[in-house]
N, C-alpha and C. Protein backbone atom coordinates (compact mmCIF):
# COMPACT_ATOMS: atom_id res chain seq x y z
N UNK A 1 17.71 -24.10 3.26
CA UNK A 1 16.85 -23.97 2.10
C UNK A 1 17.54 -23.03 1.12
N UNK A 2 17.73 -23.27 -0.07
CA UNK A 2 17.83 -22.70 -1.48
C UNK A 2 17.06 -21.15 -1.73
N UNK A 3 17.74 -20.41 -2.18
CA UNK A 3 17.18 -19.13 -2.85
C UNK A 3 15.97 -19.87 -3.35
N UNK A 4 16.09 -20.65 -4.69
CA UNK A 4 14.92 -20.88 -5.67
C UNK A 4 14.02 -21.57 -4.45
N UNK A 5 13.82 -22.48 -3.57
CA UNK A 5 13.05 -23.40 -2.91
C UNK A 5 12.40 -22.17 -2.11
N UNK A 6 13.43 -21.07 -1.88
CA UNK A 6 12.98 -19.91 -0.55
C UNK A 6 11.39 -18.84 -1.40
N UNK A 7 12.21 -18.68 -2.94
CA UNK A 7 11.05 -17.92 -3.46
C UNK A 7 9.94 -18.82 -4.04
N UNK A 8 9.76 -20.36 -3.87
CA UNK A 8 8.71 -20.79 -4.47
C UNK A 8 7.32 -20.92 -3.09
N UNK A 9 7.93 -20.56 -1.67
CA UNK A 9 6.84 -20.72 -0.87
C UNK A 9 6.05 -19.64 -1.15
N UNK A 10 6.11 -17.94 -1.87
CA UNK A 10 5.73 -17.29 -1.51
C UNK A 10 4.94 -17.20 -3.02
N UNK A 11 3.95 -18.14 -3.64
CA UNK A 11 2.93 -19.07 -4.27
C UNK A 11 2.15 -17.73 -4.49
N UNK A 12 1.74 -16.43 -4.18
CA UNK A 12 0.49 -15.70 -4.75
C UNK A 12 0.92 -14.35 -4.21
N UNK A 13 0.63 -13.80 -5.36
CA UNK A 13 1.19 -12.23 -5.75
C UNK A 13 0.41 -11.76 -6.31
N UNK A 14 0.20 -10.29 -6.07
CA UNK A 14 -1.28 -9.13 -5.92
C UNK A 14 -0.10 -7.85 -6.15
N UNK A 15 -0.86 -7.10 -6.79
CA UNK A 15 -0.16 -5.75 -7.19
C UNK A 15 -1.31 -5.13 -7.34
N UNK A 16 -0.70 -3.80 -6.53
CA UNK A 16 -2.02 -2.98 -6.37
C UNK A 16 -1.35 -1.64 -6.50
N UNK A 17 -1.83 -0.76 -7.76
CA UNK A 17 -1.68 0.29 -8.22
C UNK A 17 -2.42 1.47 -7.75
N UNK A 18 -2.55 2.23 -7.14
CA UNK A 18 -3.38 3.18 -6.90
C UNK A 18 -2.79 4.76 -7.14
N UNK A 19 -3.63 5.73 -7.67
CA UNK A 19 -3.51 6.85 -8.46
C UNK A 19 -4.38 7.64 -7.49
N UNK A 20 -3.41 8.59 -7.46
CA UNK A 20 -3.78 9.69 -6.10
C UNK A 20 -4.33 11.13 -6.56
N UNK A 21 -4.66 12.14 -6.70
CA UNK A 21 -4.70 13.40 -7.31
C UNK A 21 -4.03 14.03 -7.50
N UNK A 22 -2.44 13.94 -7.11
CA UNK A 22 -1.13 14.53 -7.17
C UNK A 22 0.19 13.90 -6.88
N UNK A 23 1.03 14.14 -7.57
CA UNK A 23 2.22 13.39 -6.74
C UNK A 23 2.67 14.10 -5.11
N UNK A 24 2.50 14.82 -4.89
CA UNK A 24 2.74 15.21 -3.16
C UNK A 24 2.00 14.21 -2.17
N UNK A 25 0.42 13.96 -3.04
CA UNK A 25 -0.23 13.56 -1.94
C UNK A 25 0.33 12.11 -1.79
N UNK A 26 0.28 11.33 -3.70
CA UNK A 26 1.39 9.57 -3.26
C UNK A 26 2.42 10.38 -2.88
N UNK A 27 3.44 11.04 -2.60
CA UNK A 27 4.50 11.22 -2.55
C UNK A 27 4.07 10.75 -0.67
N UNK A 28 3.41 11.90 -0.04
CA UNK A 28 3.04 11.81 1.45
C UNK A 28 2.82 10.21 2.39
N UNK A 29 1.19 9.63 1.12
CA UNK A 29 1.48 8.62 1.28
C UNK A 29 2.69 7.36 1.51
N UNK A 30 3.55 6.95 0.68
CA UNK A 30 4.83 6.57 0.41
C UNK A 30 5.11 6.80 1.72
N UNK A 31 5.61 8.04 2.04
CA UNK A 31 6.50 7.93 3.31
C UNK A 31 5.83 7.60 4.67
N UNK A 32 4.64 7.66 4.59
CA UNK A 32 3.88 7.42 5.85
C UNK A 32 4.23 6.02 5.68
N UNK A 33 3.24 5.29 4.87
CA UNK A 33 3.50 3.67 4.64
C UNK A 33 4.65 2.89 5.13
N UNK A 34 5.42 3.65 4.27
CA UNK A 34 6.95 3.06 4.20
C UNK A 34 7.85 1.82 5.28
N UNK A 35 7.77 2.94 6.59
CA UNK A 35 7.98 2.07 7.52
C UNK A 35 7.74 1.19 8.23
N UNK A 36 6.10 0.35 7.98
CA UNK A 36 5.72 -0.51 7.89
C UNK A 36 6.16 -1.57 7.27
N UNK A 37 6.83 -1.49 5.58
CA UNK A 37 7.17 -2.16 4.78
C UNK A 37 8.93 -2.59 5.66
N UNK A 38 9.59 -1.93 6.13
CA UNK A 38 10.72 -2.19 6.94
C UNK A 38 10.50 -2.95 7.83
N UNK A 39 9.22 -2.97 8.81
CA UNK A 39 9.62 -3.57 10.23
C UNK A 39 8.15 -4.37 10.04
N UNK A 40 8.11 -5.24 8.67
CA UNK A 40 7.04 -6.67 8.68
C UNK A 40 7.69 -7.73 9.67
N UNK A 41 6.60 -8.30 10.27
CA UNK A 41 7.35 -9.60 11.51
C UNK A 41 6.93 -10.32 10.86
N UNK A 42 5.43 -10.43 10.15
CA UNK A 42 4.75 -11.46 9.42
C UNK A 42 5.55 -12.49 8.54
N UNK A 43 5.27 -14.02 8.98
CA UNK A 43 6.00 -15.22 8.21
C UNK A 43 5.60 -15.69 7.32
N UNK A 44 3.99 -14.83 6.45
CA UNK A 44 3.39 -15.44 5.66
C UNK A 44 2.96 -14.85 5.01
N UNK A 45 3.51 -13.45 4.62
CA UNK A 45 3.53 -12.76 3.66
C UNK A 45 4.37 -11.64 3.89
N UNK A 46 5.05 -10.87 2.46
CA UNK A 46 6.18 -10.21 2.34
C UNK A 46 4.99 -8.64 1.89
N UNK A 47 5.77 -7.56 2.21
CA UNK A 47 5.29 -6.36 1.08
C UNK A 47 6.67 -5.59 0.43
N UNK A 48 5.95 -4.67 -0.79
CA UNK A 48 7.00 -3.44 -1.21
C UNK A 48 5.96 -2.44 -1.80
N UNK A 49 6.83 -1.23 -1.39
CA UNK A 49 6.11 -0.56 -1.72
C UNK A 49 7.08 0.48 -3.02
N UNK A 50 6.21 1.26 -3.65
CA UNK A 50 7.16 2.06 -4.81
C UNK A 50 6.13 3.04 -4.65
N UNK A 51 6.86 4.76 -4.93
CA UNK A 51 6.03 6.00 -5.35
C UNK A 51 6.70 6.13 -6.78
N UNK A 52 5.92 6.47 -7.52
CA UNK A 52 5.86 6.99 -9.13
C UNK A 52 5.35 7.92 -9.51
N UNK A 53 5.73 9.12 -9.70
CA UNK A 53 4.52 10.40 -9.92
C UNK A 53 3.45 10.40 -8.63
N UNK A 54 2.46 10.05 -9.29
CA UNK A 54 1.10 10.13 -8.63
C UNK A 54 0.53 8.82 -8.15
N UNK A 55 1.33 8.06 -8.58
CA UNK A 55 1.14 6.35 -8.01
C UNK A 55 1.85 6.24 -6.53
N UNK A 56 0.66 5.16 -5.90
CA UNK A 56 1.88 4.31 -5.15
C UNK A 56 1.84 2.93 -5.75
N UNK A 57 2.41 1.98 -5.40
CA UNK A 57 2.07 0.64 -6.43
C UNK A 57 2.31 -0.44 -4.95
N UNK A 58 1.78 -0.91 -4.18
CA UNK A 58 1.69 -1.74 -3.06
C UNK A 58 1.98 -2.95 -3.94
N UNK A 59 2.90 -4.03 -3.61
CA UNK A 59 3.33 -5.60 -4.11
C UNK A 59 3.49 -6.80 -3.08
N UNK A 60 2.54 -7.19 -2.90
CA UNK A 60 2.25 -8.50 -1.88
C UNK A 60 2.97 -9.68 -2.35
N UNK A 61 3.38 -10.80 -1.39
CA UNK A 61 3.92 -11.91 -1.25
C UNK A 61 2.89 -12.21 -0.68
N UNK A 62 2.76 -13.85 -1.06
CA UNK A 62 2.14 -14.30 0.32
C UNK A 62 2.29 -15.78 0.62
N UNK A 63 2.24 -16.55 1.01
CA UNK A 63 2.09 -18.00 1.04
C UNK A 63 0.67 -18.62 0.86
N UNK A 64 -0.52 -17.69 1.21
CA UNK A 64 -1.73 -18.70 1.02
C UNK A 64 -2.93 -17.13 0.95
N UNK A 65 -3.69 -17.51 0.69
CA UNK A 65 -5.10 -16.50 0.44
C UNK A 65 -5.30 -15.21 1.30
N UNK A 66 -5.32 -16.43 2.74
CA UNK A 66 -5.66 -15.46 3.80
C UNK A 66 -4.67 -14.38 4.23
N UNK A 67 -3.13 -15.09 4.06
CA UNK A 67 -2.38 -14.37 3.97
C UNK A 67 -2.09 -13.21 3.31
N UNK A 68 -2.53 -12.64 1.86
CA UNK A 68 -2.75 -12.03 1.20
C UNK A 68 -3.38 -10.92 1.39
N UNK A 69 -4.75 -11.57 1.85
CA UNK A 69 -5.91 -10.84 2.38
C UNK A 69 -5.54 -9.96 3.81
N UNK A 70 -5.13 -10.40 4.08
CA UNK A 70 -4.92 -9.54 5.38
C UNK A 70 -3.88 -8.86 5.22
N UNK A 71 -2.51 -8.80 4.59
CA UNK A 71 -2.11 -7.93 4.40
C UNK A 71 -2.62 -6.79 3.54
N UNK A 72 -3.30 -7.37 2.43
CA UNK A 72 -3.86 -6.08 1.60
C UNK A 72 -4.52 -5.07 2.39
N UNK A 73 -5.82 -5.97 3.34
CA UNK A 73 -6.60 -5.32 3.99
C UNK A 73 -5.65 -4.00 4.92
N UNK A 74 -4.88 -4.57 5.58
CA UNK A 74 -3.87 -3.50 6.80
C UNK A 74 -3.36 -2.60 5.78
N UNK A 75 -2.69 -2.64 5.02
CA UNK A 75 -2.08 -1.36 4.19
C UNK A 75 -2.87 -0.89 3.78
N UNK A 76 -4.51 -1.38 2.62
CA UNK A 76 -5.28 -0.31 2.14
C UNK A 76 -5.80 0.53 3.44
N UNK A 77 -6.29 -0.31 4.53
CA UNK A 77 -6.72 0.35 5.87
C UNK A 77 -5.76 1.95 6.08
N UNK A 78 -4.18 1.32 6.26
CA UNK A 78 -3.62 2.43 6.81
C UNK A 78 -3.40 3.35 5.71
N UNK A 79 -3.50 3.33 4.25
CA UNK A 79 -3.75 4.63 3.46
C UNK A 79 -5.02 5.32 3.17
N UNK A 80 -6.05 4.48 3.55
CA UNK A 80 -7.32 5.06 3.69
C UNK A 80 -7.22 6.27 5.00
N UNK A 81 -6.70 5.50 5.72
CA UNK A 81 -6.12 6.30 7.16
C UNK A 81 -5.40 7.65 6.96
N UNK A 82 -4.27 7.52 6.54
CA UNK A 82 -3.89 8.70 5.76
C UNK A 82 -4.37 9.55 5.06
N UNK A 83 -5.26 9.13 3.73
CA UNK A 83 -5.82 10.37 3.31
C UNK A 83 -7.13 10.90 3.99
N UNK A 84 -7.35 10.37 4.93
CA UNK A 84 -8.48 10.80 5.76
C UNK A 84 -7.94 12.09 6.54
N UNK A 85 -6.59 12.02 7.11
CA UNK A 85 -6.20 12.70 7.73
C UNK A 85 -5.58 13.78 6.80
N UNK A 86 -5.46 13.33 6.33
CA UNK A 86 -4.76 14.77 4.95
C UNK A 86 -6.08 15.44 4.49
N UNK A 87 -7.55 15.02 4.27
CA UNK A 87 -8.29 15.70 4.20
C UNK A 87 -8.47 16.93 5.43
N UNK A 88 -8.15 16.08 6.42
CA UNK A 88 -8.79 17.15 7.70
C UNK A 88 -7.39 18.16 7.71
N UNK A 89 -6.43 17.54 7.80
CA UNK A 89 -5.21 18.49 7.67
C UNK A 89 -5.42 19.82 6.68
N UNK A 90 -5.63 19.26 5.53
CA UNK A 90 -6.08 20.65 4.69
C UNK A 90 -6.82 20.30 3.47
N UNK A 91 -8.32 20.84 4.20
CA UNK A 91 -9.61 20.77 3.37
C UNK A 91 -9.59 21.91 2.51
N UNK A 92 -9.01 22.80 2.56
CA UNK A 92 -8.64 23.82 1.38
C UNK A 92 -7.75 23.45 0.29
N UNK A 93 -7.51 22.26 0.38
CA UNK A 93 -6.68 21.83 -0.97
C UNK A 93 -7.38 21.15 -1.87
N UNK A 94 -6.72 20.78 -3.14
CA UNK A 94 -8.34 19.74 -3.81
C UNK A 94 -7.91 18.32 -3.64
N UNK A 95 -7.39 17.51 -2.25
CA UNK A 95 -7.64 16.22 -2.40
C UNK A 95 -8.86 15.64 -2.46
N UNK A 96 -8.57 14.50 -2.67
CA UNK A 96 -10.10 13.99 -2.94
C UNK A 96 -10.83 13.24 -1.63
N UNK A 97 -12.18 13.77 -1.92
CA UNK A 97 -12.87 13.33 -0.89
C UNK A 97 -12.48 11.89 -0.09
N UNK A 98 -12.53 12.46 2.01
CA UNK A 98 -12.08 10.72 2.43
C UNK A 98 -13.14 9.93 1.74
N UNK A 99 -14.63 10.06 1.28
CA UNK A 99 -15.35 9.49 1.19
C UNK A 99 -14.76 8.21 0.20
N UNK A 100 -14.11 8.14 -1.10
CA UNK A 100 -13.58 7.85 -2.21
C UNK A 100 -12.04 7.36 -1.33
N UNK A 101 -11.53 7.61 0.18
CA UNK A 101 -9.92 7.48 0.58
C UNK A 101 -8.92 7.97 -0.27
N UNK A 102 -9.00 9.12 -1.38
CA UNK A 102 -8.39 9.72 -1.65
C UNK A 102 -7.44 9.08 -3.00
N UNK A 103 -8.05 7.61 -3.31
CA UNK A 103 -7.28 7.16 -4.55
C UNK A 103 -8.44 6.69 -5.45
N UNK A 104 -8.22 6.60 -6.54
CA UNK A 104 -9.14 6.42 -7.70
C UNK A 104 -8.70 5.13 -8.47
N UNK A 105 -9.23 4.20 -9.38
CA UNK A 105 -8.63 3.70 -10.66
C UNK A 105 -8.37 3.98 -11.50
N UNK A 106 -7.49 3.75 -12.24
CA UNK A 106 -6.42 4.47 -13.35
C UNK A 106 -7.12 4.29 -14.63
């Protein structure tokens, strides 16, 4: 199969921006994530991830809906995960409540 034939299976793309309260905390995020984005087995959808300041910016591949969906779901899961634990790690800082998972809309 062809480069062009290889990138037309992957049919639906989602970008998901999320804005953190600081760049340390996306910065933290980012690297937790990260290695997930290295060791995908999944055949039916791709990820990437980018830190920017105070962003992380999550970028899905996918071949079909469900595919999509379930990857979104596992990564927002495991940064919800994260800033849950960065709350308890240090509640004397001003992240933002796990209640909110620690990212907002821009």
């Amino acid at each position: 199969m062809n480069t062009h034939q290889e990138e037309n299976i992957w049919q639906i793309n989602s970008t998901i921006r999320l804005k953190f309260s600081n760049s340390l905390i996306a910065r933290i995020v980012w690297q937790a994530v990260y290695p997930e984005i290295a060791t995908q087995l999944g055949r039916r959808a791709r990820a990437a991830l980018e830190h920017k300041n105070d962003y992380v910016v999550l970028k899905i591949a996918a071949k079909d809906h469900t595919a999509l969906r379930a990857t979104m779901n596992s990564f927002l899961r495991w940064i919800s995960g994260i800033v849950s634990a960065l709350d308890l790690v240090e509640p004397s800082q001003p992240l933002e409540s796990s209640r909110n998972s620690g990212f907002h809309q821009p």
